[in-house]
Protein backbone atom coordinates (compact mmCIF):
# COMPACT_ATOMS: atom_id res chain seq x y z
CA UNK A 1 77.48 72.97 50.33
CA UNK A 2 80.62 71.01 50.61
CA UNK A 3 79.06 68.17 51.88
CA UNK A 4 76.39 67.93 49.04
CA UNK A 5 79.57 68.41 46.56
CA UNK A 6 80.98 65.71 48.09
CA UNK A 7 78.32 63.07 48.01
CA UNK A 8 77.52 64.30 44.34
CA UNK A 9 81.45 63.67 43.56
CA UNK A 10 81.17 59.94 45.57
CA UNK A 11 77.57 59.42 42.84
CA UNK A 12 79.31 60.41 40.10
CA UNK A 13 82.29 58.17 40.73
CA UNK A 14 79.86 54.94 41.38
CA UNK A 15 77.71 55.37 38.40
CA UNK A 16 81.66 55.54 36.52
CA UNK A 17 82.74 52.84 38.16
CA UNK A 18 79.12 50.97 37.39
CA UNK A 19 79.86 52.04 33.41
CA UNK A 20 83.43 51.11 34.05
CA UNK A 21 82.57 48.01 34.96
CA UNK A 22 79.83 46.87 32.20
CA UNK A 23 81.79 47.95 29.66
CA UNK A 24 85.09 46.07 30.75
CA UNK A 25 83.00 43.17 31.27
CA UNK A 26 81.31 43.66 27.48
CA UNK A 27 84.95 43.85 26.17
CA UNK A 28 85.88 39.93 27.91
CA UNK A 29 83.28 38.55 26.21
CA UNK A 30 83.82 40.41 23.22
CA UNK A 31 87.23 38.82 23.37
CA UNK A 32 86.10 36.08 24.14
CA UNK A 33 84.01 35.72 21.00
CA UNK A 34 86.31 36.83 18.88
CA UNK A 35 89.05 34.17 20.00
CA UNK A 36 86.18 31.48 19.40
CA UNK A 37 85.37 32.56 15.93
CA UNK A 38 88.96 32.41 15.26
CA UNK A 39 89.20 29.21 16.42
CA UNK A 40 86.32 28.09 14.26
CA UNK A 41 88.07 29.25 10.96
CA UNK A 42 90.88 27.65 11.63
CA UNK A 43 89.01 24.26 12.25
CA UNK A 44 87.19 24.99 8.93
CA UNK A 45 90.91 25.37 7.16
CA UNK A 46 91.05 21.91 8.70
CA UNK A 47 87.91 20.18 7.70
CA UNK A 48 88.88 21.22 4.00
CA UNK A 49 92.48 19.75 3.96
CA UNK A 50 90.66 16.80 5.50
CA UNK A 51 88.11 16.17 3.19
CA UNK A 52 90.11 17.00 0.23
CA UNK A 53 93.07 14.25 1.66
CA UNK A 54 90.18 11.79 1.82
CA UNK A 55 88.87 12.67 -1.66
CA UNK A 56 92.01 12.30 -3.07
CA UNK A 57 93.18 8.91 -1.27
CA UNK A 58 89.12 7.96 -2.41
CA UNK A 59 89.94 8.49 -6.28
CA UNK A 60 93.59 7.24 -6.03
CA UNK A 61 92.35 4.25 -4.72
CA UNK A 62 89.51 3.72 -6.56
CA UNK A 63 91.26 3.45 -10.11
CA UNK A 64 93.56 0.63 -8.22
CA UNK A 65 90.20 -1.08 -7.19
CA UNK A 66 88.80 -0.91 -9.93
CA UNK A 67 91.40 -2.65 -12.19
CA UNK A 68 91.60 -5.09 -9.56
CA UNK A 69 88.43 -5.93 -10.16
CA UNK A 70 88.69 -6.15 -13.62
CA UNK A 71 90.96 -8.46 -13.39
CA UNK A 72 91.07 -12.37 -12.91
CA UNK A 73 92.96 -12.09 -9.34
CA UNK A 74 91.77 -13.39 -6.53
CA UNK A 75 89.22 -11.74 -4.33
CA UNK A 76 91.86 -12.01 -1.11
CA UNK A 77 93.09 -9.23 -3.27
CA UNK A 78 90.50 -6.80 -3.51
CA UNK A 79 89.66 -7.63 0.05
CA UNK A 80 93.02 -6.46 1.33
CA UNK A 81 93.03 -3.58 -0.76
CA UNK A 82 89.61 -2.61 0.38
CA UNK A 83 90.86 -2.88 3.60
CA UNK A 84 94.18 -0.65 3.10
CA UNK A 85 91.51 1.88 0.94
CA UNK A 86 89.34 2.28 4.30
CA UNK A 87 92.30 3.11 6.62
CA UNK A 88 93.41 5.19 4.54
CA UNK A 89 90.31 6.92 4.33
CA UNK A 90 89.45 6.80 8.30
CA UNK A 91 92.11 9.02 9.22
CA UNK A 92 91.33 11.76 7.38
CA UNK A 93 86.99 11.60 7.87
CA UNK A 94 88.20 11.43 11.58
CA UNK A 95 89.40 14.22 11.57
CA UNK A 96 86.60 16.20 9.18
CA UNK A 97 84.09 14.90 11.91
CA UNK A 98 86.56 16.18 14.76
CA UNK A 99 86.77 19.88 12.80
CA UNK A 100 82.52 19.75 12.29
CA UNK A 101 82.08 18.94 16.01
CA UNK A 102 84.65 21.68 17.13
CA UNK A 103 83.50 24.35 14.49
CA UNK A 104 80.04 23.85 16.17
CA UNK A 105 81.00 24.54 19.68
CA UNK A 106 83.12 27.43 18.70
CA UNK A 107 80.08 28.77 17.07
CA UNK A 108 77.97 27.76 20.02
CA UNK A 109 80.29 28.87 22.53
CA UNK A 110 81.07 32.58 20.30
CA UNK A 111 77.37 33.22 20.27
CA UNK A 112 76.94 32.66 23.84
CA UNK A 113 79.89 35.39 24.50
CA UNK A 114 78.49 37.78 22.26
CA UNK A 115 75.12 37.71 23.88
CA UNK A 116 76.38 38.32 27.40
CA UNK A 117 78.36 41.27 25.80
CA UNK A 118 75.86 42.71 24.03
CA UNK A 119 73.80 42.51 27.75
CA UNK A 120 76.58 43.86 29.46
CA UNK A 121 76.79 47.12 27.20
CA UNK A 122 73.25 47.25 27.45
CA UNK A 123 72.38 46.82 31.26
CA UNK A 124 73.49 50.37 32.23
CA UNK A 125 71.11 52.44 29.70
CA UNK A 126 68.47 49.88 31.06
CA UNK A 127 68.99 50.24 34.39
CA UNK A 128 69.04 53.96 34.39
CA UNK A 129 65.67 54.02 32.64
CA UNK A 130 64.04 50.99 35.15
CA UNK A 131 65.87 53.26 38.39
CA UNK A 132 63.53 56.51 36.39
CA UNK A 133 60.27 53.99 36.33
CA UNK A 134 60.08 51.78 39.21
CA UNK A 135 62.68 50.14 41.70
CA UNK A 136 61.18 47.04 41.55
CA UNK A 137 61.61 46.85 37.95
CA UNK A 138 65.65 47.82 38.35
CA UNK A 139 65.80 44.71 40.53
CA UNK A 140 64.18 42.73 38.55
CA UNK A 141 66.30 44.15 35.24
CA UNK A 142 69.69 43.47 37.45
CA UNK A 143 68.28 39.57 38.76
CA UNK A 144 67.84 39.27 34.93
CA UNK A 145 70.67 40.45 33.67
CA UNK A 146 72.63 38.74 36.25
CA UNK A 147 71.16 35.31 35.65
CA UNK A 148 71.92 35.96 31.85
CA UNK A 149 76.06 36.98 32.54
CA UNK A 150 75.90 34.29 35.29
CA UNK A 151 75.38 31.37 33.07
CA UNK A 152 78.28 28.90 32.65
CA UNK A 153 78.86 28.48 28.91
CA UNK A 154 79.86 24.89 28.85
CA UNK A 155 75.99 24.21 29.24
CA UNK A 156 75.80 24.43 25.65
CA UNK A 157 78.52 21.51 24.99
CA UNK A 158 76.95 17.71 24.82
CA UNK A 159 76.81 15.67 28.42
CA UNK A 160 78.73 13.06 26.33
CA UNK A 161 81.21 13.51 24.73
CA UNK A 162 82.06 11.28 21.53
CA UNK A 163 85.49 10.45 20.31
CA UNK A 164 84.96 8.54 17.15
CA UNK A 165 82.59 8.79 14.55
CA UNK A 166 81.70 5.39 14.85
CA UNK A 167 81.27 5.62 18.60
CA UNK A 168 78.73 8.72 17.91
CA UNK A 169 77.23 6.54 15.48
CA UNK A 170 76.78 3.45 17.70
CA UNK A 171 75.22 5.67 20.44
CA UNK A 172 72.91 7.83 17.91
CA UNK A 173 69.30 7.28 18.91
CA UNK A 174 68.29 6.24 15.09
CA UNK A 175 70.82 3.33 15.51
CA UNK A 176 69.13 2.62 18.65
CA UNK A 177 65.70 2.29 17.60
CA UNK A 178 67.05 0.46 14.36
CA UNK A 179 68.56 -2.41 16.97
CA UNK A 180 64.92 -2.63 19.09
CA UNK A 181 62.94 -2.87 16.15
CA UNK A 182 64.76 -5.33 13.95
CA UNK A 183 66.78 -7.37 16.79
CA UNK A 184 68.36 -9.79 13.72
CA UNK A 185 70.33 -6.73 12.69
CA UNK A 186 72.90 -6.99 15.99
């Protein structure tokens, strides 16, 4: 009797440990998520300094352009003003297209967290139901699951990564197509 006490004590402590287990993995990549979302807001606080800075700098220098314009001066003027206008303006789109880009894969990257702990809390309820229907099916539940958890989530980042607008620009596919097709345009 002591025996089968025993090896019902040594169960009951691996099917803990197996709960133990899920659930602190569920809680990581709850974290996880959480963290990421975070993250995400605060590139969205960003994005709308950013494009309110470049709004303002537009309408500031707008009024100045347009008066030049009115006006008899030469056109080296409104060039160079033009000029100042755009870098003016570049630093703060810049960083709006930084703040979409990393919003995105913080969003990406949050989903992909809260998936694999929503699997992890699930996997033990499934596997005790596949272990009551068929063996084969528990393998093929934990192969499943495992894949799923095993996943590396910088898969869902681009290959390339782009660090101007411009540059993404230049390499977009549209762009691309645009240069074969009409070959005067380079």
């Amino acid at each position: 009797l002591k025996h089968q006490e025993t090896l019902a004590l040594v169960d009951k402590c691996n099917e803990n440990y197996r709960i133990t287990t899920s659930a602190g993995l569920a809680g990581a990549f709850e974290t996880r998520s959480r963290s990421l979302n975070r993250t995400a807001w605060v590139w969205v606080g960003i994005l709308a300094v950013a494009l309110g800075v470049a709004i303002a700098i537009g309408a500031y220098r707008l009024e100045d352009m347009s008066v030049l314009m009115q006006s008899d001066g030469p056109i080296s003027h409104i060039f160079l003003n033009f000029i100042i206008t755009s870098l003016g303006i570049a630093g703060p789109v810049w960083l709006a297209w930084l703040a979409t880009k990393n919003i995105s894969q913080s969003f990406k990257l949050a989903e992909d967290y809260a998936f694999k702990a929503s699997i992890s809390k699930a996997y033990e309820g499934y596997r005790k139901e596949a272990v009551n229907l068929d063996m084969e099916f528990a393998k093929q539940l934990f192969g499943s699951a495992l894949s799923r958890l095993d996943e590396v989530p910088s898969r869902l980042l681009a290959d390339k990564e782009h660090n101007s607008p411009i540059e993404a620009m230049l390499d977009s596919p549209a762009l691309k197509s645009l240069f074969e097709n009409v070959p005067e345009l380079r």
